[in-house]
N, C-alpha and C. Protein backbone atom coordinates (compact mmCIF):
# COMPACT_ATOMS: atom_id res chain seq x y z
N UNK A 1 108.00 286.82 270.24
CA UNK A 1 107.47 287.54 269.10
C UNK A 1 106.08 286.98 268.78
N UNK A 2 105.00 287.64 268.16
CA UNK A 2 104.11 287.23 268.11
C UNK A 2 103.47 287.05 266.66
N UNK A 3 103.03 286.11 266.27
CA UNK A 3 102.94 285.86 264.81
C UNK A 3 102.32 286.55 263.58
N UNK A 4 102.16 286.65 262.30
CA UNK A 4 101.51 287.73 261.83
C UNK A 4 100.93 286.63 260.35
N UNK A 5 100.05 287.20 259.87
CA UNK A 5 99.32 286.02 258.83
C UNK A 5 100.43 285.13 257.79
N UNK A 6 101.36 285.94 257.85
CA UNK A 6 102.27 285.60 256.73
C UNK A 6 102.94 284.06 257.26
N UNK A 7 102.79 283.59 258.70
CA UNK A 7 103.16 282.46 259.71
C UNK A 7 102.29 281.70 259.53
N UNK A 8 101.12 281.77 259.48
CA UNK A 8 100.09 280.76 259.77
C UNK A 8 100.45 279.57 258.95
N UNK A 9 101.06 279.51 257.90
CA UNK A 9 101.24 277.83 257.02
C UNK A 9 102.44 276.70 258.03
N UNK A 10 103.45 277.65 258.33
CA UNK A 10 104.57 277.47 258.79
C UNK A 10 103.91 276.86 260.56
N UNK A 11 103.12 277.78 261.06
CA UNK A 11 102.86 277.21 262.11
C UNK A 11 101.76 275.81 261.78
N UNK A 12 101.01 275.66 261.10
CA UNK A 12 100.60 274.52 260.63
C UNK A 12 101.12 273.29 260.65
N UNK A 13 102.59 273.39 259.94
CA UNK A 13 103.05 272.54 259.42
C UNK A 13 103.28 272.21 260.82
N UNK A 14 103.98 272.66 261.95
CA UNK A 14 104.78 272.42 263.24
C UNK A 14 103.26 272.23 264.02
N UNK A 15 102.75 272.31 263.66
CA UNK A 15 101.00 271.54 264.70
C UNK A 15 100.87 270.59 264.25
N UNK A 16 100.77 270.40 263.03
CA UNK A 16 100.89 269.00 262.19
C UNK A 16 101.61 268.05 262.35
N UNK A 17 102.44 268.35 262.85
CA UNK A 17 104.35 267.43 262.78
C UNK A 17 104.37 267.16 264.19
N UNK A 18 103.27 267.83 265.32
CA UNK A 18 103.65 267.55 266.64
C UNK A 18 102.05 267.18 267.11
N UNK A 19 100.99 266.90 266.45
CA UNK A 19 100.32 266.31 266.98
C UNK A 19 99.35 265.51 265.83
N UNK A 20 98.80 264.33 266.56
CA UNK A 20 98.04 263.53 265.88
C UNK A 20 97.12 264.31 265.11
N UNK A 21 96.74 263.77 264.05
CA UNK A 21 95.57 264.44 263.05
C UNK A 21 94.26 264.70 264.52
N UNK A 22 93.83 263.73 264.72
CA UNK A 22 92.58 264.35 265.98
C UNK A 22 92.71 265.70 266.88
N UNK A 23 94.07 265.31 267.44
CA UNK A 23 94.65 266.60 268.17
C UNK A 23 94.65 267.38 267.62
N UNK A 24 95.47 267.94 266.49
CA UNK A 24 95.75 269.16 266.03
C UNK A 24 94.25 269.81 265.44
N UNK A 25 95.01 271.09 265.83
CA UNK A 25 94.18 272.03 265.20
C UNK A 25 93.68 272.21 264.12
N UNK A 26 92.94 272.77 263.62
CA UNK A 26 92.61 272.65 262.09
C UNK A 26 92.94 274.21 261.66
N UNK A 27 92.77 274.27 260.38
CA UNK A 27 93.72 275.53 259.65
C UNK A 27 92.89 276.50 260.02
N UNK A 28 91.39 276.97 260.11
CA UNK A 28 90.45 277.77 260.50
C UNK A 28 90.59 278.48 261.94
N UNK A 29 90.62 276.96 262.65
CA UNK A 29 90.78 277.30 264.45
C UNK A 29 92.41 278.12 265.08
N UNK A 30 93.00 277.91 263.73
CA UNK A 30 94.77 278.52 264.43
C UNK A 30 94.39 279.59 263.78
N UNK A 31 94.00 279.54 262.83
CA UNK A 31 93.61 281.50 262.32
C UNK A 31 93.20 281.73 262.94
N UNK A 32 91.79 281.82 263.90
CA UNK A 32 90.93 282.42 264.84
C UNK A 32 92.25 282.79 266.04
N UNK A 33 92.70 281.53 266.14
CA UNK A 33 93.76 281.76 267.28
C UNK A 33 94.61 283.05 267.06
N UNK A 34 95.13 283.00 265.62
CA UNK A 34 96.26 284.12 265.10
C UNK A 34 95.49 285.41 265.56
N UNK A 35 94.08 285.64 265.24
CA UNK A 35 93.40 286.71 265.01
C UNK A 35 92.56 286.87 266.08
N UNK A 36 92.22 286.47 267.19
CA UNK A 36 91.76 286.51 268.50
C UNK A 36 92.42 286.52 269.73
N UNK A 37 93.68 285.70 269.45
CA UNK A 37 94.35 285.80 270.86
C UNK A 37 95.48 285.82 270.52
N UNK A 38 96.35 286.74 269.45
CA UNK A 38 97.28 287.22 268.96
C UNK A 38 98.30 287.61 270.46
N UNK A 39 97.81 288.49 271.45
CA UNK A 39 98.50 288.77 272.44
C UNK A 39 98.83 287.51 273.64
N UNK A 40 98.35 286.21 273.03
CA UNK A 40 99.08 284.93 273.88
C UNK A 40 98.82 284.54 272.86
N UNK A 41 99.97 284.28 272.02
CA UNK A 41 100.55 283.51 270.84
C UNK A 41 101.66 283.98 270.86
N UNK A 42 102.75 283.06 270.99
CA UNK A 42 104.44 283.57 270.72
C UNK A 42 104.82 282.81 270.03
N UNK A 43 105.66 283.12 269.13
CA UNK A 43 106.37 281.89 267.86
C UNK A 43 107.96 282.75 268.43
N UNK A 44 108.62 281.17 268.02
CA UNK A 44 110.46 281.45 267.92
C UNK A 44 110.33 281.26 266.69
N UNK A 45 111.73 282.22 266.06
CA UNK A 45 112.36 281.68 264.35
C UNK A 45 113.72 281.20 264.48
N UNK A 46 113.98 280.39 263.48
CA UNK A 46 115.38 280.38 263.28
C UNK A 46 116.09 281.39 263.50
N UNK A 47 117.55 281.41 264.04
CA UNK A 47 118.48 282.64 263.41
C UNK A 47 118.68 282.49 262.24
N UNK A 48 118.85 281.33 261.25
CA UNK A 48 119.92 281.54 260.21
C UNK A 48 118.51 282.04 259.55
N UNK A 49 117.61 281.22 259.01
CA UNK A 49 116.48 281.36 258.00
C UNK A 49 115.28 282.56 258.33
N UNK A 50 115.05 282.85 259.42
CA UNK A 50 113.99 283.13 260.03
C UNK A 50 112.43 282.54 259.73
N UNK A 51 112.91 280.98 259.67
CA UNK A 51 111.42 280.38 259.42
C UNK A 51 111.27 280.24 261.03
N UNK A 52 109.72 279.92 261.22
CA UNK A 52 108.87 279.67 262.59
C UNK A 52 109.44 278.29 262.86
N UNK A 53 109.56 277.95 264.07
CA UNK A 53 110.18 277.08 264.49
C UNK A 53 109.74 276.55 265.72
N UNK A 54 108.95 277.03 266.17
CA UNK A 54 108.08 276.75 267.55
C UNK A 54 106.60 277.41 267.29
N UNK A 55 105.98 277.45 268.91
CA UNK A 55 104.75 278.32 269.08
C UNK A 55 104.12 277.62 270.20
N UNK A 56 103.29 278.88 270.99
CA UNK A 56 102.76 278.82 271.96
C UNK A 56 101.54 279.26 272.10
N UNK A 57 100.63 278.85 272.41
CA UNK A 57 99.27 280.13 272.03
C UNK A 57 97.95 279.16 272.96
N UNK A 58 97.49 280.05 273.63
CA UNK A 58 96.28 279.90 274.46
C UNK A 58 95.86 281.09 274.99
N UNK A 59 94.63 281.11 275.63
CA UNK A 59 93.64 282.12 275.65
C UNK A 59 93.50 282.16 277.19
N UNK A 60 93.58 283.55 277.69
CA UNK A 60 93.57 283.87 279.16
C UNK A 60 91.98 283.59 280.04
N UNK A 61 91.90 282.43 280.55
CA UNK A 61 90.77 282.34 280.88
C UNK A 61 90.52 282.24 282.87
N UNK A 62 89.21 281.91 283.02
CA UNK A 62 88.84 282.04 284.70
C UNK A 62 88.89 280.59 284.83
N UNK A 63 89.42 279.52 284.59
CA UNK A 63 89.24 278.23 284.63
C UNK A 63 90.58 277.76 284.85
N UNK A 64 90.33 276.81 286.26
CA UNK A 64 91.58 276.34 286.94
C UNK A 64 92.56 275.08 285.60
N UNK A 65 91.19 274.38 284.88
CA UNK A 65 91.70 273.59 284.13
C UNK A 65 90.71 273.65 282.70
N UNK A 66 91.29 273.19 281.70
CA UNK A 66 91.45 273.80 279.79
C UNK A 66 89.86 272.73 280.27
N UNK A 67 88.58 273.31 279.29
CA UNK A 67 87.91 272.48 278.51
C UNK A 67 87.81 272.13 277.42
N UNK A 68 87.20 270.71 276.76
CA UNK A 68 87.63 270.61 275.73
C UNK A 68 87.20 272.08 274.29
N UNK A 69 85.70 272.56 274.72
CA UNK A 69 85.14 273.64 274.00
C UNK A 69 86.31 274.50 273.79
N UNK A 70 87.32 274.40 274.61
CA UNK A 70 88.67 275.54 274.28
C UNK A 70 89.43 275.33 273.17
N UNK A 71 89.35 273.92 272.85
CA UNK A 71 89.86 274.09 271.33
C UNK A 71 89.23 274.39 270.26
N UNK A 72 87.69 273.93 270.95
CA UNK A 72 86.84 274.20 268.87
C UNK A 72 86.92 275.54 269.03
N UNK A 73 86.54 276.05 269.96
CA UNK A 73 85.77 277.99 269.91
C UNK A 73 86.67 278.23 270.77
N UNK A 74 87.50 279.67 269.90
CA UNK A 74 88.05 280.77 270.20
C UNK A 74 87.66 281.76 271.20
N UNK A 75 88.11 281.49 272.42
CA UNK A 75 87.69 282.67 273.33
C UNK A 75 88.49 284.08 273.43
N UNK A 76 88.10 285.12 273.08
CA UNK A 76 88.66 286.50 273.45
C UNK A 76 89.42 286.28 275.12
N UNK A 77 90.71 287.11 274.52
CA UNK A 77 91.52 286.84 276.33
C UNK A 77 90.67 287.54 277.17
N UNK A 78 90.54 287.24 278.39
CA UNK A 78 89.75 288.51 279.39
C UNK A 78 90.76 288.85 280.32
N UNK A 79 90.80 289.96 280.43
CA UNK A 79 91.59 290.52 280.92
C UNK A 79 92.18 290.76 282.60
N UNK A 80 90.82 290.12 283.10
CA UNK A 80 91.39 289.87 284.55
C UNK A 80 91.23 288.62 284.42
N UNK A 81 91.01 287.29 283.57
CA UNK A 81 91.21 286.06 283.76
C UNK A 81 92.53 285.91 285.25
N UNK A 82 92.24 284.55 285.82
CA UNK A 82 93.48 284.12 286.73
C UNK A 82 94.46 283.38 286.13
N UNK A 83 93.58 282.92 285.11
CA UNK A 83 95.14 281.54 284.45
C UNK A 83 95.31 282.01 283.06
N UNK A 84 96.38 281.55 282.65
CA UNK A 84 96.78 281.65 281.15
C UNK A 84 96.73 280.10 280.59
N UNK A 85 96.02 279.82 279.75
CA UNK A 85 96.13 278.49 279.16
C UNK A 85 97.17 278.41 278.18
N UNK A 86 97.49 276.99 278.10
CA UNK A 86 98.26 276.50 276.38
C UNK A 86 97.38 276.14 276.16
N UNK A 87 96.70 276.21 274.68
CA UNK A 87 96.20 275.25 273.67
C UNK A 87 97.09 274.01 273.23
N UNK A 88 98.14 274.88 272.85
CA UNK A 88 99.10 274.21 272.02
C UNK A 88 100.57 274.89 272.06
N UNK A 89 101.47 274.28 272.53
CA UNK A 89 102.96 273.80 272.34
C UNK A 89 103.58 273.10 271.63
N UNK A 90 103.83 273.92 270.14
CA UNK A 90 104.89 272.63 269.29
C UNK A 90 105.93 273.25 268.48
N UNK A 91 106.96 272.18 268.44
CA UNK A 91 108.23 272.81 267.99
C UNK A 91 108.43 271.67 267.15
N UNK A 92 109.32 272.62 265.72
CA UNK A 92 109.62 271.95 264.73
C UNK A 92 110.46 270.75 264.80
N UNK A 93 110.38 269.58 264.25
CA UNK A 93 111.04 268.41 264.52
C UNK A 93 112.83 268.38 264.29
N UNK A 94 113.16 269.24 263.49
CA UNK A 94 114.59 269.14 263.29
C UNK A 94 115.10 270.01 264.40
N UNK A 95 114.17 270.49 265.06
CA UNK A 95 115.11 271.80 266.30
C UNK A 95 114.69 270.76 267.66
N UNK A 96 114.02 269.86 267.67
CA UNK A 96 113.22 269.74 268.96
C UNK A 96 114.77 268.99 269.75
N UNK A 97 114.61 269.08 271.26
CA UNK A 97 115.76 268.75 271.78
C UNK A 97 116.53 269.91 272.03
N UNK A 98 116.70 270.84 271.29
CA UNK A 98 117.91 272.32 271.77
C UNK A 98 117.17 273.06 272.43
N UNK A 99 116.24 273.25 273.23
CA UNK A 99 115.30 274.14 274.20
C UNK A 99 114.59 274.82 273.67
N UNK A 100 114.34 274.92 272.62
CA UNK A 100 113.16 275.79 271.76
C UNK A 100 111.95 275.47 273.03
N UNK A 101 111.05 274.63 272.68
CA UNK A 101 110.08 274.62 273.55
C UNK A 101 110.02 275.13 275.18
N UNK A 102 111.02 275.09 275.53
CA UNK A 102 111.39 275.12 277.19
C UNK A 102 111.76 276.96 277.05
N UNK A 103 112.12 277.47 276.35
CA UNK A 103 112.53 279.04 275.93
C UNK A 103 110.71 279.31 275.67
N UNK A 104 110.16 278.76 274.48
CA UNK A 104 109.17 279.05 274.64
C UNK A 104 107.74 279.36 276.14
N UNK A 105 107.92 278.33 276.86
CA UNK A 105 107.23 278.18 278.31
C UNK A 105 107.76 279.23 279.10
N UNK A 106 108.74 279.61 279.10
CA UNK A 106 109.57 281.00 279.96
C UNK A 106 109.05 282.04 279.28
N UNK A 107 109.01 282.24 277.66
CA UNK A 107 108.38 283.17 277.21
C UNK A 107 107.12 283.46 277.65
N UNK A 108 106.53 282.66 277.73
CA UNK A 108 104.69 282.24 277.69
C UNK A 108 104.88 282.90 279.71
N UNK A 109 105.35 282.16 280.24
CA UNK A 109 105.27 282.39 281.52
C UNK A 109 105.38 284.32 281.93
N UNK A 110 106.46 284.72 281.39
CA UNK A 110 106.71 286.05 281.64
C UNK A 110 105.72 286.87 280.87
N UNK A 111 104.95 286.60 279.92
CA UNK A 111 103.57 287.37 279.47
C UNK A 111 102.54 287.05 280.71
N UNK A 112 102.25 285.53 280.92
CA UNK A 112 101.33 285.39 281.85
C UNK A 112 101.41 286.45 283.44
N UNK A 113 102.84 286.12 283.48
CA UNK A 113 102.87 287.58 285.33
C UNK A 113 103.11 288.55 284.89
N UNK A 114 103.45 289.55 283.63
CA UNK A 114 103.24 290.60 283.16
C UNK A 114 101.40 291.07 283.04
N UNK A 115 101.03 289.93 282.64
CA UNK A 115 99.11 290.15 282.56
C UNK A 115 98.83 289.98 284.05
N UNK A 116 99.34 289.78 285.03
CA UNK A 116 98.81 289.66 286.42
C UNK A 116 98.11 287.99 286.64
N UNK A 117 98.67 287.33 286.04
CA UNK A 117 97.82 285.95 286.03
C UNK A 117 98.59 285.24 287.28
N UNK A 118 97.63 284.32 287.54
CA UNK A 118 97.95 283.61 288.63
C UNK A 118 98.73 282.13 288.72
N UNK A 119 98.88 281.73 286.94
CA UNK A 119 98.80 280.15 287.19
C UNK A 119 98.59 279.91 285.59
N UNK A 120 99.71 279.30 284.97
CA UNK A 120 99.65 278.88 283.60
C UNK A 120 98.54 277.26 283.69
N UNK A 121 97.90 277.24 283.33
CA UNK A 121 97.57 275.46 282.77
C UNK A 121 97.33 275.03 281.10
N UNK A 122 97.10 273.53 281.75
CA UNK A 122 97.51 273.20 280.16
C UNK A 122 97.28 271.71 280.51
N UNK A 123 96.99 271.10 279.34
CA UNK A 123 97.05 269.35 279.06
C UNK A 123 97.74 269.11 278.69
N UNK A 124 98.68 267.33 279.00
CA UNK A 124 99.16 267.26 277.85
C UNK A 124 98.90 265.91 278.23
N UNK A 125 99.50 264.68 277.21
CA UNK A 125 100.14 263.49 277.17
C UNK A 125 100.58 262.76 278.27
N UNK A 126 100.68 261.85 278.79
CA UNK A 126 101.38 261.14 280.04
C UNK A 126 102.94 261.29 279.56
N UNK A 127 103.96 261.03 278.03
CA UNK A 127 104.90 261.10 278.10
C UNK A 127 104.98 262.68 277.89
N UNK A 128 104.68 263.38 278.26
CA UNK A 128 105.04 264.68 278.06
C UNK A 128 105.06 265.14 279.69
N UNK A 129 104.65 264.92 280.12
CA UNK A 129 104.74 265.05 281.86
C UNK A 129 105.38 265.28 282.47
N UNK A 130 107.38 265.02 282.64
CA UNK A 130 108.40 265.13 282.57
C UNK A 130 109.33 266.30 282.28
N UNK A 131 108.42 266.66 280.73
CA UNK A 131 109.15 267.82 280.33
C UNK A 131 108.84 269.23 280.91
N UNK A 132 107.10 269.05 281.29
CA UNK A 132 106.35 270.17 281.79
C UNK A 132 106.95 270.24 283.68
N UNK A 133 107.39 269.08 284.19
CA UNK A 133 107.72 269.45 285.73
C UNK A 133 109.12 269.90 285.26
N UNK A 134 109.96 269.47 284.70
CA UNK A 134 111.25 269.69 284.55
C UNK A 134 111.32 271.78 284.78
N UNK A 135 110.17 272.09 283.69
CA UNK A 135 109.63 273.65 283.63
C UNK A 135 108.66 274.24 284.90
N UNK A 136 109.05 273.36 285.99
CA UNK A 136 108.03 273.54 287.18
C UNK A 136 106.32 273.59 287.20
N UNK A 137 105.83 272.91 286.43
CA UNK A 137 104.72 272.66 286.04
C UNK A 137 104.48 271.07 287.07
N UNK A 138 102.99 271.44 287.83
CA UNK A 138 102.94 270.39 288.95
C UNK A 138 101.64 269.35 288.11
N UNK A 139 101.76 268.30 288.07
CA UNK A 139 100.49 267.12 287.25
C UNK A 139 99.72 267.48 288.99
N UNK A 140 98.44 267.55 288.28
CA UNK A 140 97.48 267.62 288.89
C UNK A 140 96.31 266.63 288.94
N UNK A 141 96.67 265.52 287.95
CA UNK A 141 95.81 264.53 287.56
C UNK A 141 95.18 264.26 286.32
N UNK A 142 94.35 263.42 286.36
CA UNK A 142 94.07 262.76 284.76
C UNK A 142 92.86 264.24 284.98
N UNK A 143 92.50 264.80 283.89
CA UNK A 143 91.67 265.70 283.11
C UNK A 143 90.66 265.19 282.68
N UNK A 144 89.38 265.70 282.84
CA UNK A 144 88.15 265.24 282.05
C UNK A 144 88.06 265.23 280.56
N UNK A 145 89.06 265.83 280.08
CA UNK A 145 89.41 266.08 278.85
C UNK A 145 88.79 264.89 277.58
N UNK A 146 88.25 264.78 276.89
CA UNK A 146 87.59 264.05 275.87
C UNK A 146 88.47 264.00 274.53
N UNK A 147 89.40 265.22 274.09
CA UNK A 147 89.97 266.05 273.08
C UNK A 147 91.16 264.23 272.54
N UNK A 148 90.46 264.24 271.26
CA UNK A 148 91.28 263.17 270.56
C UNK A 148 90.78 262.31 271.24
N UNK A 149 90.07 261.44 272.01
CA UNK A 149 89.63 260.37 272.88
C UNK A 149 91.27 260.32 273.42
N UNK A 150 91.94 260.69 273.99
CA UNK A 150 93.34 260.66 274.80
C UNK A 150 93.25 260.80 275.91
N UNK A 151 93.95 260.26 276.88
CA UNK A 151 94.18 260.65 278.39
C UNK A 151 94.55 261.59 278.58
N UNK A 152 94.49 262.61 278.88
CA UNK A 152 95.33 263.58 279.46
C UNK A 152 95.42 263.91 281.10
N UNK A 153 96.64 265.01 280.95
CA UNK A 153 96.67 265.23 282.01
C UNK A 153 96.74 266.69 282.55
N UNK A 154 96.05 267.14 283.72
CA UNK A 154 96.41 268.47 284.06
C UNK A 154 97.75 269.26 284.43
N UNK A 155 97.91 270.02 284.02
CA UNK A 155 99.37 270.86 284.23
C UNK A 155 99.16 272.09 284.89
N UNK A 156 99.55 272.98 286.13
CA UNK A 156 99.45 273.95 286.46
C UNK A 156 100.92 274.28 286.80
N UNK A 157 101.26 275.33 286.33
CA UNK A 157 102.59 276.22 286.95
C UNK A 157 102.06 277.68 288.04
N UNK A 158 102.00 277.52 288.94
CA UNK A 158 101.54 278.90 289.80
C UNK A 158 103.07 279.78 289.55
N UNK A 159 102.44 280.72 289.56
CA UNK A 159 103.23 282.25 289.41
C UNK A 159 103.25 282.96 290.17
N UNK A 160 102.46 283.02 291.39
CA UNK A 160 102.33 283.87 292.63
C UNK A 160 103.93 283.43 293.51
């Protein structure tokens, strides 16, 4: 499902709760996100409550791997892009562990070969590394990445 303004606090809070103040997004840049690349943005809700409870959202680009400029400025998806990026993957702390996130990446994945894309990527963390091969996502190496002064690392899932 894809989010609508009335989400944006709710997804905040779960960017907030899953990444360092440097990392996360700021409240401006996930609006742009809500309102620019609405068609790769997927949120899960609860069943019981229907509060937001996850989210997925990155911008379809021609770049084998994320630059950091991809988080300050909002790029319009292009439409024959080859890869689908994550910006950002985070799930609420009281759900994390029951597959929310891992439901989410299958979600994200089946938009990406529905758009004809070639190849999800994405950064993340060295302990996050694990969870992304577990989802067939291959580390490709440390990333030039600057974002938070953090190490990161490259993630590609091919779809072909």
């Amino acid at each position: 499902m894809h989010p609508k303004e009335k989400d944006l606090f709710q997804i905040m809070e779960i960017e907030r709760n899953g990444f360092s103040n440097a990392e996360a997004a700021s409240l401006d840049s996930m609006r742009n996100r809500l309102r620019i690349i609405n068609d790769s943005f997927l949120i899960a809700h609860s069943k019981e409550s229907n509060d937001v409870v996850g989210f997925i959202v990155g911008p379809a680009i021609n770049e084998r791997y994320l630059k950091d400029e991809f988080y300050e400025k909002v790029v319009t998806n292009d439409a024959n892009a080859e890869y689908q990026s994550v910006l950002s993957l985070a799930v609420h702390p009281l759900v994390q562990g029951c597959g929310v996130g891992s439901q989410l990446l299958k979600a994200f994945a089946q938009l990406a070969e529905q758009a004809g894309r070639k190849a999800i990527t994405l950064t993340c963390l060295e302990d996050k590394i694990s969870f992304y091969q577990k989802a067939g996502y291959k580390d490709e190496g440390v990333s030039d990445s600057q974002h938070a002064s953090e190490k990161w690392h490259n993630m590609l899932l091919d779809l072909d």
